[in-house]
C-alpha atoms as a PDB file:
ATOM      1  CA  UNK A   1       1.269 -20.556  12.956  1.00  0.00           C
ATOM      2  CA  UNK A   2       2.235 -20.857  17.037  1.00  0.00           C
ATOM      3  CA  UNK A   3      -1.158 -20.636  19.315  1.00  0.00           C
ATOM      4  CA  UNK A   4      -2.275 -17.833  21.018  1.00  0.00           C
ATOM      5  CA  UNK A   5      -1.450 -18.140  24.728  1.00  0.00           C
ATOM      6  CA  UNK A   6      -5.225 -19.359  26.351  1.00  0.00           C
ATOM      7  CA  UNK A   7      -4.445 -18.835  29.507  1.00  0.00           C
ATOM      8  CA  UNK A   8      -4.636 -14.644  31.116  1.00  0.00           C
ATOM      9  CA  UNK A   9      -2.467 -13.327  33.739  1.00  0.00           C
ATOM     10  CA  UNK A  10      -3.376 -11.165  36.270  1.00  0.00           C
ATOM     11  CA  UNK A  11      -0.807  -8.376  34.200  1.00  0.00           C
ATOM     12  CA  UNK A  12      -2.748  -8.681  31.337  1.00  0.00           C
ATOM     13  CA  UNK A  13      -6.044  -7.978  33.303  1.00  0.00           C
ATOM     14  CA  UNK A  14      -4.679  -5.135  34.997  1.00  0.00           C
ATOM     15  CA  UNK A  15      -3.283  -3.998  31.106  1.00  0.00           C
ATOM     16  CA  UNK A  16      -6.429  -4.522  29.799  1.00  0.00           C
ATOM     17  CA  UNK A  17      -8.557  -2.355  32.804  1.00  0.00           C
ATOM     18  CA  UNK A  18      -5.686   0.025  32.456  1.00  0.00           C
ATOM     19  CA  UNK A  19      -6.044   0.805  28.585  1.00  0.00           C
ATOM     20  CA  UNK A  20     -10.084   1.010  29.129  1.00  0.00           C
ATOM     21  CA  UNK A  21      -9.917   2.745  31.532  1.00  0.00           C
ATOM     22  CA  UNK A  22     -11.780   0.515  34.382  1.00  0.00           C
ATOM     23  CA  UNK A  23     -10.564   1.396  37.926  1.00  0.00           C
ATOM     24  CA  UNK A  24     -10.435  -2.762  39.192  1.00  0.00           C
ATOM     25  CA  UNK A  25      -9.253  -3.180  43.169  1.00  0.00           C
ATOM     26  CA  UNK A  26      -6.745  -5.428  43.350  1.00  0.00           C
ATOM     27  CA  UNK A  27      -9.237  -7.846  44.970  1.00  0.00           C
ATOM     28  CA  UNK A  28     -10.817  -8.360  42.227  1.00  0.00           C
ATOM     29  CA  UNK A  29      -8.858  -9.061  39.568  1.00  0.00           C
ATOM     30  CA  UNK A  30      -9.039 -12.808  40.036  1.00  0.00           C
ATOM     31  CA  UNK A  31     -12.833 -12.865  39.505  1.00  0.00           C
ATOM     32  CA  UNK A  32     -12.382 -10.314  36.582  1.00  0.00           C
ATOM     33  CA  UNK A  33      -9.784 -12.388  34.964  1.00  0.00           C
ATOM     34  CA  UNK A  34     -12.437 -15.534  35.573  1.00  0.00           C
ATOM     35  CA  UNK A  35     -15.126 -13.799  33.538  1.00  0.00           C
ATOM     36  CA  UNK A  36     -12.373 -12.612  30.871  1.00  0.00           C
ATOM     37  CA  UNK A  37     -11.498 -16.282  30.263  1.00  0.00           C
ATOM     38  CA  UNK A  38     -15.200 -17.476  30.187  1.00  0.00           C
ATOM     39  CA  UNK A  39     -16.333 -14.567  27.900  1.00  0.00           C
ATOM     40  CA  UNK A  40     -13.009 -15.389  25.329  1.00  0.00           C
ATOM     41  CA  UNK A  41     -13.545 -19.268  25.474  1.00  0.00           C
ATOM     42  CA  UNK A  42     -15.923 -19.206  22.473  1.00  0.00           C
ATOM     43  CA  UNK A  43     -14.255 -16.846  20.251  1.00  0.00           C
ATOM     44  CA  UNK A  44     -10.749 -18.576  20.685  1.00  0.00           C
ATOM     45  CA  UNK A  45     -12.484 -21.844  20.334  1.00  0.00           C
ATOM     46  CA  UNK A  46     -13.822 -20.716  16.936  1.00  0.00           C
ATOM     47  CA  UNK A  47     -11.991 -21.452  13.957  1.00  0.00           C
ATOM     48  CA  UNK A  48     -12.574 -18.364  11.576  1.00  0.00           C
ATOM     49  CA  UNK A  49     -10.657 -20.172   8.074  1.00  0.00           C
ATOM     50  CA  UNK A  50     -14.053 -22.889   8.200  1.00  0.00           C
ATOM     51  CA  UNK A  51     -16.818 -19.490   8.487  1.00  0.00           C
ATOM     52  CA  UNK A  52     -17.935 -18.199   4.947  1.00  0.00           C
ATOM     53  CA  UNK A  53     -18.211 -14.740   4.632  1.00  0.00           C
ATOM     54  CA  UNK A  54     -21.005 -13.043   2.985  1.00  0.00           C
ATOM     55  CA  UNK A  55     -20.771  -9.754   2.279  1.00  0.00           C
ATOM     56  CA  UNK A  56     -23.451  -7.125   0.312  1.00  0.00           C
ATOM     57  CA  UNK A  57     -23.124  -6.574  -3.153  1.00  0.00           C
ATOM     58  CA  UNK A  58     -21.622  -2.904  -3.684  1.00  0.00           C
ATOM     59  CA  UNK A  59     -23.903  -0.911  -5.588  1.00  0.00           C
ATOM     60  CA  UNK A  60     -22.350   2.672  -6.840  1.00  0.00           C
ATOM     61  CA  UNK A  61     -24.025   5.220  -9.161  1.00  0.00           C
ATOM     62  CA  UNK A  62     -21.069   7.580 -10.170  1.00  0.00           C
ATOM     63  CA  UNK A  63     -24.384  10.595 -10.908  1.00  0.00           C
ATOM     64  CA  UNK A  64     -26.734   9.365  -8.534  1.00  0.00           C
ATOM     65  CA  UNK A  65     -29.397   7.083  -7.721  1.00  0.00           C
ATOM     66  CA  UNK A  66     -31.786   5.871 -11.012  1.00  0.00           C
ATOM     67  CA  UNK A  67     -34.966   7.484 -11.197  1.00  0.00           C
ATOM     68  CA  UNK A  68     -36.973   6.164  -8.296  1.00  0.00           C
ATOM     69  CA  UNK A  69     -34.008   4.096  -7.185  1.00  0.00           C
ATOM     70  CA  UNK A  70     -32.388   3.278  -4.092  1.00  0.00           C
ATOM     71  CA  UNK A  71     -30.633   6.068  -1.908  1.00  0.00           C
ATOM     72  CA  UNK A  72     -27.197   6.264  -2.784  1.00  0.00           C
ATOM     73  CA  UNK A  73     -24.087   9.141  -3.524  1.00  0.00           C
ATOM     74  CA  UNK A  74     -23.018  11.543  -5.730  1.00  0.00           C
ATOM     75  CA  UNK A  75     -24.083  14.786  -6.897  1.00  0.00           C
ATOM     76  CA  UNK A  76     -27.491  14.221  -7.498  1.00  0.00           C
ATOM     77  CA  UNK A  77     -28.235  13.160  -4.035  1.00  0.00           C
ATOM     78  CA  UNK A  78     -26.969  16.513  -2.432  1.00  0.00           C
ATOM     79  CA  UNK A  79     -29.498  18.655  -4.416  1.00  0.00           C
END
């Protein structure tokens, strides 16, 4: 797997302000590209493969929730 590229260019700053929309002077894309790079730093330095994922248990009841049971779908619910 090749690295992502750490370093920005001033293109992809303008790309970036561009596709959200952010009217940046020209004179400032330097120090916007300097806060870009300090606000990535910890999510590119994170390794993502070593985190473990938890995620809720899925709870479905195909005709509603139980009798005095948790919110949930189905036709029951909408009457």
């Amino acid at each position: 797997m090749a690295e992502p590229s750490v370093d920005i260019t001033l293109d992809e700053v303008r790309e970036r302000a561009r596709l959200a929309g952010l009217p940046i002077p020209e004179n400032r894309l330097a120090m916007v590209r300097g806060f870009l790079l300090n606000a990535l730093r910890p999510i590119r330095a994170l390794d993502s493969r070593t985190v473990r994922t938890l995620e809720p248990a899925v709870v479905f009841h195909p005709l509603g929730p139980p009798q005095g049971g948790e919110a949930g779908g189905g036709p029951e619910a909408a009457r």
